[in-house]
Protein backbone atom coordinates (compact mmCIF):
# COMPACT_ATOMS: atom_id res chain seq x y z
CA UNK A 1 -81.33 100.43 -126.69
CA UNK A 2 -81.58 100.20 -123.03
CA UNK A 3 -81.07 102.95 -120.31
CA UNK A 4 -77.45 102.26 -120.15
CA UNK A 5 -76.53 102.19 -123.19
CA UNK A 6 -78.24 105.76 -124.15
CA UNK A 7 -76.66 107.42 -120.72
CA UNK A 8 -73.30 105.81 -122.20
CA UNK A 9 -73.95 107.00 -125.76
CA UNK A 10 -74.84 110.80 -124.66
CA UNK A 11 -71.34 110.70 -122.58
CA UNK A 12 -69.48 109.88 -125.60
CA UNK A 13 -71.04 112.00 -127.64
CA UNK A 14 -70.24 114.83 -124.83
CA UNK A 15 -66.47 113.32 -125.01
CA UNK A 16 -66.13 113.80 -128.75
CA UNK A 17 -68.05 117.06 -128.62
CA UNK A 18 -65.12 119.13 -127.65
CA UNK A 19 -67.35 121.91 -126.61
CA UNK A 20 -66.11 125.06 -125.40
CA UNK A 21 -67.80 127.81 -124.28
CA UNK A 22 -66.06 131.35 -123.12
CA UNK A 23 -68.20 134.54 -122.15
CA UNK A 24 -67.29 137.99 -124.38
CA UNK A 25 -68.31 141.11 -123.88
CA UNK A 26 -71.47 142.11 -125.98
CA UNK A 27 -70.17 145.03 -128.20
CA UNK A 28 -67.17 141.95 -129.66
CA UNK A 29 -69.58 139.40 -131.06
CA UNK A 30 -68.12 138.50 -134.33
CA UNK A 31 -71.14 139.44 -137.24
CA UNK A 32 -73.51 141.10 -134.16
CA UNK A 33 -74.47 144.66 -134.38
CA UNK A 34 -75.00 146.10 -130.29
CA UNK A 35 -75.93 150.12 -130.70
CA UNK A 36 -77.54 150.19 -127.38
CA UNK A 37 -80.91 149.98 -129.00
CA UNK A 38 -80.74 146.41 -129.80
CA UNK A 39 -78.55 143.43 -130.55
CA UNK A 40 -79.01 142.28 -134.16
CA UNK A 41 -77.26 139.82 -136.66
CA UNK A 42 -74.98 141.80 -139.28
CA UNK A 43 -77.32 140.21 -141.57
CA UNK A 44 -80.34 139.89 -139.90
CA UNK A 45 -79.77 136.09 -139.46
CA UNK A 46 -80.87 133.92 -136.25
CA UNK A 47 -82.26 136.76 -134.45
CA UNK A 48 -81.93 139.79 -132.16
CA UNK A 49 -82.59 140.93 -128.79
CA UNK A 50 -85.17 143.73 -128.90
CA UNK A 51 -86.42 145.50 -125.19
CA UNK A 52 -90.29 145.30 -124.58
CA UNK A 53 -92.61 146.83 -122.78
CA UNK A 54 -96.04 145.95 -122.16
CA UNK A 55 -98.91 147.69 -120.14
CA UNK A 56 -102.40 146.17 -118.14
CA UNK A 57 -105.17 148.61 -118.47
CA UNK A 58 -107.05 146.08 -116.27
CA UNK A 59 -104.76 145.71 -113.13
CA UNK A 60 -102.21 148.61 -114.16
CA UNK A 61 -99.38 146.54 -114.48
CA UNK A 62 -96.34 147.51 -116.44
CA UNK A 63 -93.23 144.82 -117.17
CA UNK A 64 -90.33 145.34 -119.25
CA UNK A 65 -87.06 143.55 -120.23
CA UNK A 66 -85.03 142.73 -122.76
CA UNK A 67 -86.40 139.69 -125.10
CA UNK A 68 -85.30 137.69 -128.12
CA UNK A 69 -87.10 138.22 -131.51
CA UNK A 70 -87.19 135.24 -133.76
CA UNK A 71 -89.78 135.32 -136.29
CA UNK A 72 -88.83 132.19 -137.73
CA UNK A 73 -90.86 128.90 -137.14
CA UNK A 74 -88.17 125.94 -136.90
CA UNK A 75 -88.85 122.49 -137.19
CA UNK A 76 -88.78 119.69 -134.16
CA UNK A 77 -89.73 116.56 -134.80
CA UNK A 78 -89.37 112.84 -133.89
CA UNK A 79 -89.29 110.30 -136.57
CA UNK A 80 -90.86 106.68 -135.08
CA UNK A 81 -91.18 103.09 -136.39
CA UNK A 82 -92.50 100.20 -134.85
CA UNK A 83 -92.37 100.59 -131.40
CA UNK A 84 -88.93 102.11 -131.60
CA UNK A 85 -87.98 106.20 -131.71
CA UNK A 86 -85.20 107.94 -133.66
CA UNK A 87 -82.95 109.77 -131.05
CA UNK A 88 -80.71 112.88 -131.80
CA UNK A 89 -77.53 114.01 -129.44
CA UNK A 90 -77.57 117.55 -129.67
CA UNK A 91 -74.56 119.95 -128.58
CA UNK A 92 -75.76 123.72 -127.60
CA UNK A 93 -73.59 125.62 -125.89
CA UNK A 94 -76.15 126.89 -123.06
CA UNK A 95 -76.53 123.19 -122.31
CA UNK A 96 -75.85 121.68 -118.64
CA UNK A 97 -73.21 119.21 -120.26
CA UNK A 98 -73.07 120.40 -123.63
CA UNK A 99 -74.77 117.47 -125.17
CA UNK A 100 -78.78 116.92 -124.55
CA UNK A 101 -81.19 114.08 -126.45
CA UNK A 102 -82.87 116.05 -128.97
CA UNK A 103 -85.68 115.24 -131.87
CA UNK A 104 -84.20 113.64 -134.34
CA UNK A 105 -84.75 117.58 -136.28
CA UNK A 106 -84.39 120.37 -134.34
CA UNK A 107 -84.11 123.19 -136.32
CA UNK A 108 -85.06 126.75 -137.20
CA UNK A 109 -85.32 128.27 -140.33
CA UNK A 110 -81.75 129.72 -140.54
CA UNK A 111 -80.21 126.05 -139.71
CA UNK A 112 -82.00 124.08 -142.06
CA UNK A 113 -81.61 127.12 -144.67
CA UNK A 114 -78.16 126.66 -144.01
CA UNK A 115 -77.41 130.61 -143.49
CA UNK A 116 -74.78 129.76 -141.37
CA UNK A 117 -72.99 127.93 -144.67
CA UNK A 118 -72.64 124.51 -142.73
CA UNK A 119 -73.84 121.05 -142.92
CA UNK A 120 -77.24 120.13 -144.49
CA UNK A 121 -79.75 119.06 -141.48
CA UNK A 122 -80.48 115.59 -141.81
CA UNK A 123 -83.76 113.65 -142.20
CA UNK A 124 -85.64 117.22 -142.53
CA UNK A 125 -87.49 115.39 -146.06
CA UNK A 126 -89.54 113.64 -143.89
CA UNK A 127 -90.85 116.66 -142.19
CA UNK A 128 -91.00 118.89 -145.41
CA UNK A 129 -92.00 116.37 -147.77
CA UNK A 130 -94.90 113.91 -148.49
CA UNK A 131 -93.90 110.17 -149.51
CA UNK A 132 -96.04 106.44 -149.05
CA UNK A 133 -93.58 105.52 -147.16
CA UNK A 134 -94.24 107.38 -143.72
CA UNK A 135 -97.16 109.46 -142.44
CA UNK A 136 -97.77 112.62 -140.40
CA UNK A 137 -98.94 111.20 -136.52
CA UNK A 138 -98.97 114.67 -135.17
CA UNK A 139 -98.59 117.98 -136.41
CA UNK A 140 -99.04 121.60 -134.36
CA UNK A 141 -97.36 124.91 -133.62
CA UNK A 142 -96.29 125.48 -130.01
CA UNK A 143 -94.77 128.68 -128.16
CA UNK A 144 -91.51 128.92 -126.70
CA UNK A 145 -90.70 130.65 -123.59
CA UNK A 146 -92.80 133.44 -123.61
CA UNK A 147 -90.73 135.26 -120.89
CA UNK A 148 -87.60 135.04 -123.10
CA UNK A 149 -89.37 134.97 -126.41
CA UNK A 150 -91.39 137.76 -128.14
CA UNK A 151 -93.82 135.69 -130.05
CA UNK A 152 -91.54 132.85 -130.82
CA UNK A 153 -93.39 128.82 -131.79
CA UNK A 154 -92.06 126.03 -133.16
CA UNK A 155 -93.53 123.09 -135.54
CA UNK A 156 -93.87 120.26 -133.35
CA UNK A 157 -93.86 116.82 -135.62
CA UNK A 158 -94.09 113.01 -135.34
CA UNK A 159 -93.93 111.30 -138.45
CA UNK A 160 -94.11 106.98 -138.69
CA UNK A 161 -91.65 105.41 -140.58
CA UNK A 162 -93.18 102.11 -141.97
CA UNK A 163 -91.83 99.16 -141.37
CA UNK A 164 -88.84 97.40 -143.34
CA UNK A 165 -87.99 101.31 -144.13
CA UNK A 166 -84.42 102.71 -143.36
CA UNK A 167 -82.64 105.60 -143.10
CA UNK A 168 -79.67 106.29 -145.01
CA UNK A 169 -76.61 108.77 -143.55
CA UNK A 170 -77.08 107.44 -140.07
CA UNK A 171 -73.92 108.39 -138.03
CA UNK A 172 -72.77 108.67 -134.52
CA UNK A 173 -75.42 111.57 -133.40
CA UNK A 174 -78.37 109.43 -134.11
CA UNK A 175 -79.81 106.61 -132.07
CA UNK A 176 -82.73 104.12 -132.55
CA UNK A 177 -84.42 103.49 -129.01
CA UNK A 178 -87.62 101.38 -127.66
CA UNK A 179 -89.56 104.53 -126.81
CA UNK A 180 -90.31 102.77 -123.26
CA UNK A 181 -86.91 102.84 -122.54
CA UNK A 182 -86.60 106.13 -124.08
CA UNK A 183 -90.11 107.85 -121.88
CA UNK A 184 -88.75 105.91 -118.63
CA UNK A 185 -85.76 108.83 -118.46
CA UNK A 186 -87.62 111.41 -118.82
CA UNK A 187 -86.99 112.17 -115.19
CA UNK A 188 -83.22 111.87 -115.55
CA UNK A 189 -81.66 115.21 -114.53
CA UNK A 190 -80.45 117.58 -117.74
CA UNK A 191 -80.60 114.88 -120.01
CA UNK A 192 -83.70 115.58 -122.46
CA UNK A 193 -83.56 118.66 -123.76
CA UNK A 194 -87.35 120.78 -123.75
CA UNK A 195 -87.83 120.55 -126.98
CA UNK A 196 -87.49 116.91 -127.03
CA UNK A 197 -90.46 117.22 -123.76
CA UNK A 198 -92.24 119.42 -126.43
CA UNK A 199 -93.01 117.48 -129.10
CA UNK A 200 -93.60 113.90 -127.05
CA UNK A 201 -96.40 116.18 -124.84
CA UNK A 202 -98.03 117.82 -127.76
CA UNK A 203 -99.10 114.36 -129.79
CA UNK A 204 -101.69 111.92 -128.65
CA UNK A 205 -100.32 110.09 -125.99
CA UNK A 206 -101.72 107.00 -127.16
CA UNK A 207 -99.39 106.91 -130.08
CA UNK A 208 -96.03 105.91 -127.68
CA UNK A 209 -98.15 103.62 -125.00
CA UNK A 210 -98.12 100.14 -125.35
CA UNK A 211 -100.87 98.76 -126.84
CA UNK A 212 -102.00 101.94 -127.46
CA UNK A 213 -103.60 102.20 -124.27
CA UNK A 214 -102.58 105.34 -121.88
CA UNK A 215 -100.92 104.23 -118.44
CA UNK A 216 -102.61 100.78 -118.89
CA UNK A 217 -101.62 98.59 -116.19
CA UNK A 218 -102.58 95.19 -115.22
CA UNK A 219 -101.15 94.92 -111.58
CA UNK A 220 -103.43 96.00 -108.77
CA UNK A 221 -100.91 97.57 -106.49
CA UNK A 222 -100.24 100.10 -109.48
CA UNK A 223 -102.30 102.72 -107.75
CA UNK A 224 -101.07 105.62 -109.30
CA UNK A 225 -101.21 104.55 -113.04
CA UNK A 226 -105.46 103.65 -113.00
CA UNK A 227 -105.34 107.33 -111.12
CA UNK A 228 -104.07 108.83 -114.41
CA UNK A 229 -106.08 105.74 -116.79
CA UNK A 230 -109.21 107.12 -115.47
CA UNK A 231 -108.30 110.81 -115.84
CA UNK A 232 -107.38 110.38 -119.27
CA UNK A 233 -110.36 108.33 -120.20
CA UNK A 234 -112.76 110.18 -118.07
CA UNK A 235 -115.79 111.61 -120.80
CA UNK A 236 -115.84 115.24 -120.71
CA UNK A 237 -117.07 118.03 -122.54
CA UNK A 238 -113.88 119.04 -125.08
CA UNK A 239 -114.84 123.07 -125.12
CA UNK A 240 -115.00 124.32 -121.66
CA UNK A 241 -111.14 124.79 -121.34
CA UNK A 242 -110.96 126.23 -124.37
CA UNK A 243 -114.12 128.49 -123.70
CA UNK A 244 -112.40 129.35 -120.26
CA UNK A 245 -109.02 130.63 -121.83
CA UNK A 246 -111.10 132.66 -124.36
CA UNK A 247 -113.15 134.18 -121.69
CA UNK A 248 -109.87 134.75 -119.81
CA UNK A 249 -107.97 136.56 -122.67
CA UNK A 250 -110.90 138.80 -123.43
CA UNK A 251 -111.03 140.16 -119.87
CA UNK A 252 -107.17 140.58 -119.85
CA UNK A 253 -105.50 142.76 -122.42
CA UNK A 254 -102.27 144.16 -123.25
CA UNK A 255 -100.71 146.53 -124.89
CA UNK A 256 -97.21 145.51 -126.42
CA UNK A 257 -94.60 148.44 -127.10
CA UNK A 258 -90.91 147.55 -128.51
CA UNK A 259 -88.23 149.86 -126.50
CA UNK A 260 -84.46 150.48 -126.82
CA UNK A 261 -82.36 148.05 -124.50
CA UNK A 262 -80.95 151.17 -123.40
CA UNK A 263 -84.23 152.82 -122.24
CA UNK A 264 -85.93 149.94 -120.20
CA UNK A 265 -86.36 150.89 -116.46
CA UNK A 266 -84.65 148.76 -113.74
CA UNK A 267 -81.89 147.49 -116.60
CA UNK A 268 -78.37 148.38 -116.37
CA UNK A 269 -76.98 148.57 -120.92
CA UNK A 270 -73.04 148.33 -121.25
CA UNK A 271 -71.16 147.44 -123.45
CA UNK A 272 -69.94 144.30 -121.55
CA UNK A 273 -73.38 142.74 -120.29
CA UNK A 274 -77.12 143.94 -119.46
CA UNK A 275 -79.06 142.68 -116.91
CA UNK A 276 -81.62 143.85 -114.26
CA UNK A 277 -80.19 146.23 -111.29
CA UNK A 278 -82.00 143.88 -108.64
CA UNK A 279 -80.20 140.87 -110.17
CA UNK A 280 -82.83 138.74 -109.61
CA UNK A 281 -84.13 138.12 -113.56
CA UNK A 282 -81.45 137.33 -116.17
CA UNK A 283 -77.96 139.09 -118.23
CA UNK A 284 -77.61 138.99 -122.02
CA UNK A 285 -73.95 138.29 -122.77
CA UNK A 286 -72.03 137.27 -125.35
CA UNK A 287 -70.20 133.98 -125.94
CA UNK A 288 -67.91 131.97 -128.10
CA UNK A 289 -68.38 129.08 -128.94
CA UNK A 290 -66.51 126.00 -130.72
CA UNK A 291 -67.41 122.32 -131.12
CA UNK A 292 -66.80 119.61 -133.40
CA UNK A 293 -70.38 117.69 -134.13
CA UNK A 294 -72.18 120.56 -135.13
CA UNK A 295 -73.37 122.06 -138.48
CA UNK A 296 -70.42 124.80 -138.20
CA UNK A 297 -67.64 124.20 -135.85
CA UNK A 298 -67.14 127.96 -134.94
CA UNK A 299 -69.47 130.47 -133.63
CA UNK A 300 -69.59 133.75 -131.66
CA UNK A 301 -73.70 134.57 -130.53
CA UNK A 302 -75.85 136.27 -127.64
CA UNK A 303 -77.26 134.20 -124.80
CA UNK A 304 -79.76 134.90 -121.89
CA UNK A 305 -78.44 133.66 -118.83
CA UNK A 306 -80.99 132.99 -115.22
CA UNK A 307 -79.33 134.19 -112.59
CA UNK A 308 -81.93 131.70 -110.54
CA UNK A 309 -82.96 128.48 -110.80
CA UNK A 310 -86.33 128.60 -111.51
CA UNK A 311 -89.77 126.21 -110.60
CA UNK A 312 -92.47 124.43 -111.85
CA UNK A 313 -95.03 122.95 -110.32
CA UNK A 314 -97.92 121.27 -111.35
CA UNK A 315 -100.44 119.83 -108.91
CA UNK A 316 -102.94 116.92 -108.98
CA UNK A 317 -105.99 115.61 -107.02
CA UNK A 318 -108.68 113.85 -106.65
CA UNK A 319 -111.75 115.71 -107.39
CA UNK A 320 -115.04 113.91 -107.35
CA UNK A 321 -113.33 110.96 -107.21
CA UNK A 322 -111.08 111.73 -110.09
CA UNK A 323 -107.57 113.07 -110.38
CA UNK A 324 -107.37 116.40 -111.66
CA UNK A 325 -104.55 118.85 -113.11
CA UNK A 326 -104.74 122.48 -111.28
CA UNK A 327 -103.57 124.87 -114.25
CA UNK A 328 -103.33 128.26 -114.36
CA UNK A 329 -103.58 130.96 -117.36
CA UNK A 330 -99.98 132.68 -117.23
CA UNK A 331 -99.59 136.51 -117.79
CA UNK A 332 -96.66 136.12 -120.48
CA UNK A 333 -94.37 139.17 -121.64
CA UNK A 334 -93.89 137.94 -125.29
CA UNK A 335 -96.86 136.87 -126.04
CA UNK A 336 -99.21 138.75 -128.21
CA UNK A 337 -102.52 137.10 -126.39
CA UNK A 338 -100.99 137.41 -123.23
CA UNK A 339 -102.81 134.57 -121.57
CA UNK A 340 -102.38 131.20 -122.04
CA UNK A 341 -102.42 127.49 -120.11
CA UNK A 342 -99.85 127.06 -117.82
CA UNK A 343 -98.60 125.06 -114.65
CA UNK A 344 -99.82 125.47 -110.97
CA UNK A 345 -96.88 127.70 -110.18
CA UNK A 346 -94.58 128.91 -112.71
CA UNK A 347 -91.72 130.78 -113.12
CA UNK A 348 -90.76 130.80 -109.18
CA UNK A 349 -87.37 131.06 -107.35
CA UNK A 350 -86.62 127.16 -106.34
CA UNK A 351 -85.70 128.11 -103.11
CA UNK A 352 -89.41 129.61 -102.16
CA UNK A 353 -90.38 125.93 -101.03
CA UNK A 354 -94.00 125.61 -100.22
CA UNK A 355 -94.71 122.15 -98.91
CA UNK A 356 -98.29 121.11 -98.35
CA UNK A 357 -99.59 118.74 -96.15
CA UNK A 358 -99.73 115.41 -97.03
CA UNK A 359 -97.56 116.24 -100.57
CA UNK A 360 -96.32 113.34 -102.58
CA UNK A 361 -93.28 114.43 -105.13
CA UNK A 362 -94.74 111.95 -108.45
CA UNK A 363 -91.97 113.18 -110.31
CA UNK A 364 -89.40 115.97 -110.60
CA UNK A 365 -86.43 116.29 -112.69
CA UNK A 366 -83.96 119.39 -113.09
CA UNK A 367 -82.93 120.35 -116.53
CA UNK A 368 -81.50 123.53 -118.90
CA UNK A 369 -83.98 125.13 -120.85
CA UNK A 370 -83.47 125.62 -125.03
CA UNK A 371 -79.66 125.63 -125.06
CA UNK A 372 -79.44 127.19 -128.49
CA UNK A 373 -80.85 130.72 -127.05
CA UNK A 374 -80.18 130.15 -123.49
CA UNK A 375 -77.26 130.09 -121.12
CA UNK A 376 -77.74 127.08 -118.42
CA UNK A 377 -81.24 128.28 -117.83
CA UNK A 378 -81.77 125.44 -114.48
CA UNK A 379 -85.77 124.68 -113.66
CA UNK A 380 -86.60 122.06 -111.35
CA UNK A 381 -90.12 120.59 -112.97
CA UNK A 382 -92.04 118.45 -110.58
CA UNK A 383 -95.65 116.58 -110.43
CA UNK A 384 -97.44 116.67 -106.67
CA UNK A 385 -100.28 114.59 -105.57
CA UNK A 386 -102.20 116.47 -102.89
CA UNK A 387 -104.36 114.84 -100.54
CA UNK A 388 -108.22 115.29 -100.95
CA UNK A 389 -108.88 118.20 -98.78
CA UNK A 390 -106.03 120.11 -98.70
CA UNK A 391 -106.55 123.18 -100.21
CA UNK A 392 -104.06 125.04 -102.45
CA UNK A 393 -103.77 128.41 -103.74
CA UNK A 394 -106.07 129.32 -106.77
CA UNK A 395 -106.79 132.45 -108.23
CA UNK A 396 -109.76 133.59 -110.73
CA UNK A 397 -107.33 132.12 -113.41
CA UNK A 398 -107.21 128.37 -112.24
CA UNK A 399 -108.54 125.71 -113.81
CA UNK A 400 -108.48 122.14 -112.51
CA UNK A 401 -108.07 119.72 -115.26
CA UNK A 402 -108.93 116.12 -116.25
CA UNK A 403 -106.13 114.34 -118.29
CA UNK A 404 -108.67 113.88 -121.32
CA UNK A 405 -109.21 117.93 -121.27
CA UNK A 406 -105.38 117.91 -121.43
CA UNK A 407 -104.61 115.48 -123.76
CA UNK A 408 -107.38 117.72 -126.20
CA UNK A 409 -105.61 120.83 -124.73
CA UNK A 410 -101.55 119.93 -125.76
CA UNK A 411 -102.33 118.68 -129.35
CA UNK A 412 -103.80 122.64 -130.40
CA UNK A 413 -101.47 125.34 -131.42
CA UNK A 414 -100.23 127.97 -129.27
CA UNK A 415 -102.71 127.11 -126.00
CA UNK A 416 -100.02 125.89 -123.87
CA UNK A 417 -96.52 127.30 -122.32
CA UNK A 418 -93.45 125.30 -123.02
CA UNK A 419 -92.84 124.58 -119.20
CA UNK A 420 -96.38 123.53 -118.95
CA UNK A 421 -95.31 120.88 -121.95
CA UNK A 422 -92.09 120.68 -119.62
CA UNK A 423 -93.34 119.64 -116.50
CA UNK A 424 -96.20 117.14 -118.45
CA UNK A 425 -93.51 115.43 -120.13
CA UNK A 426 -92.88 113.81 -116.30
CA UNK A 427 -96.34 111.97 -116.71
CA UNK A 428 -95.18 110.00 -119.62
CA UNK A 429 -92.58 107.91 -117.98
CA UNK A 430 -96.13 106.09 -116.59
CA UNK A 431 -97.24 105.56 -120.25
């Protein structure tokens, strides 16, 4: 399946979708429960949106906002054979054009459960189920947005399908692709959705290069891909990133207290919308929903909609000779540890544009964070190269990183942000 015939398959999917999407006021979601406290499933289904506070004793900081609470660990997976990857057109209704490429199962516990009293979630066997013929190639749990989320990770999955096996109840929504063709759009704008970026980042890379070589390249001129060859086969000790975070989560704690929506400072309640009296952060409305290629066809649900587009950054370079990855441990609002791996910058306005000297753009692409929770939540991801010498803004919390220290990093549970996964996901169009 080449490039143009995905790109033409994802518009008519979008074309067949028939998705509409129509704000509501909060207080008339169909089976949602708003008191002014919180916003909660008549059954306690899917989630709620709780309000959160949490305090520094070290620097005195205080933050608050509203957050979602989902307690449930869904499923996202890719299922792979050969050199080939099974690909999943997904309509959400916070999606930039509706439909995104998705796993070929993304789902959480309600879906799959089938609370909702739809359509069974296909191919979720493989994922739940052991048989001869195909094998776990990676398996971890992985946070969500940990400024939206409180707490919130997802089963990341590959599984290999052996050869000469198929798959019965293909239709329409699924797609076999080369996975080189498939990692080579990985910079296309708002076409792979982040949980898709997810689960390709958090298995060993090695598993979807050719040859199973990382960014192997034969042609001299290919400068950049022996840059990121030798970072990811450069020997180094496995434990000092981890030992770092540890050291940096122990000198940073947090206290976590849950809080009525209607008693969070700086946060205007109604029964319409809430959202932050600056108008800088992000409203909770309410939306309705309808669609034709999903597991129900009719829906009424909550969303957190930016109000900004956001960045990520992440910046490389050469460091003894050897490109390196400048991360930084993010203070995260839903996040029990508080502290873990992120980008360079994170979680900035896109219009605060700080260009270094010398920068080279690698890669960027703009896309809509997790659809299902989030209303056309834009980020602009991008990869810079730095000159040696330039200097760039570090704190006590930065880390510079080879690619083998990542590669060990991504494949552990919970020691990563989903935008650092995000903004990673750019380096694998070099595989």
């Amino acid at each position: 399946m080449q490039k143009n015939e995905i790109t033409s398959w994802i518009s008519k999917r979008r074309d067949l979708s028939n998705l509409k999407v129509e704000t509501i006021p909060i207080s008339n979601i169909k089976n949602w429960l708003f008191t002014g406290k919180n916003i909660t499933h008549e059954k306690n289904y899917f989630f709620s949106i709780i309000g959160v506070e949490v305090y520094s004793e070290q620097n005195k900081l205080v933050l608050e906002q509203p957050i979602i609470l989902q307690q449930e660990v869904g499923i996202m997976g890719f299922i792979i054979q050969d050199a080939k990857i099974l690909l999943q057109a997904k309509t959400e209704p916070g999606n930039v054009n509706g439909i995104q490429i998705a796993p070929s199962v993304q789902a959480t516990v309600s879906n799959y459960t089938r609370v909702h009293g739809g359509d069974e979630t296909k191919f979720l066997r493989y994922f739940q189920e052991s048989d001869v013929s195909y094998e776990c190639v990676s398996n971890s749990v992985q946070l969500e947005h940990g400024t939206r989320f409180m707490n919130k990770s997802n089963q990341n999955l590959i599984i290999r399908l052996q050869s000469g096996c198929f798959l019965n109840n293909m239709d329409d929504r699924f797609r076999w692709s080369e996975i080189r063709e498939f990692l080579s759009l990985l910079e296309e704008d708002y076409l792979i959705n982040t949980d898709a970026r997810s689960v390709l980042v958090s298995c060993n890379w090695e598993e979807l290069a050719k040859n199973k070589i990382a960014f192997f390249s034969d042609l001299q001129y290919d400068e950049l891909k022996h840059r990121l060859n030798e970072s990811y086969y450069q020997k180094c000790s496995s434990a000092r990133i981890f030992q770092v975070l540890e050291e940096l989560q122990n000198q940073n704690k947090y206290n976590f207290k849950i809080k009525d929506l209607d008693k969070l400072e700086n946060w205007s309640v109604n029964e319409d919308i809430i959202y932050d009296n600056d108008q800088v952060q992000f409203t909770v409305q309410g939306f309705r929903v309808s669609t034709t290629d999903r597991e129900v066809s009719y829906w009424e649900q909550p969303l957190v909609h930016n109000t900004r587009v956001e960045k990520v950054v992440l910046y490389c370079q050469k460091k003894d000779g050897v490109l390196k990855f400048l991360l930084t441990a993010q203070i995260i609002i839903g996040m029990d540890k508080a502290l873990v791996w992120g980008s360079s910058v994170q979680n900035s306005r896109e219009d605060e544009n700080i260009v270094l000297e010398g920068q080279t753009i690698l890669a960027e692409c703009i896309q809509s964070d997790e659809g299902g929770r989030f209303y056309q939540s834009k980020c602009l991801y991008q990869i810079i190269e730095l000159p040696e010498g330039v200097k760039v803004t570090m704190s006590d919390m930065s880390y510079w990183a080879l690619l083998s220290e990542i590669q060990k990093l991504v494949i552990q549970d919970k020691k990563t942000t989903n935008e650092l996964r995000s903004v990673l996901s750019l380096l694998l169009k070099f595989l």
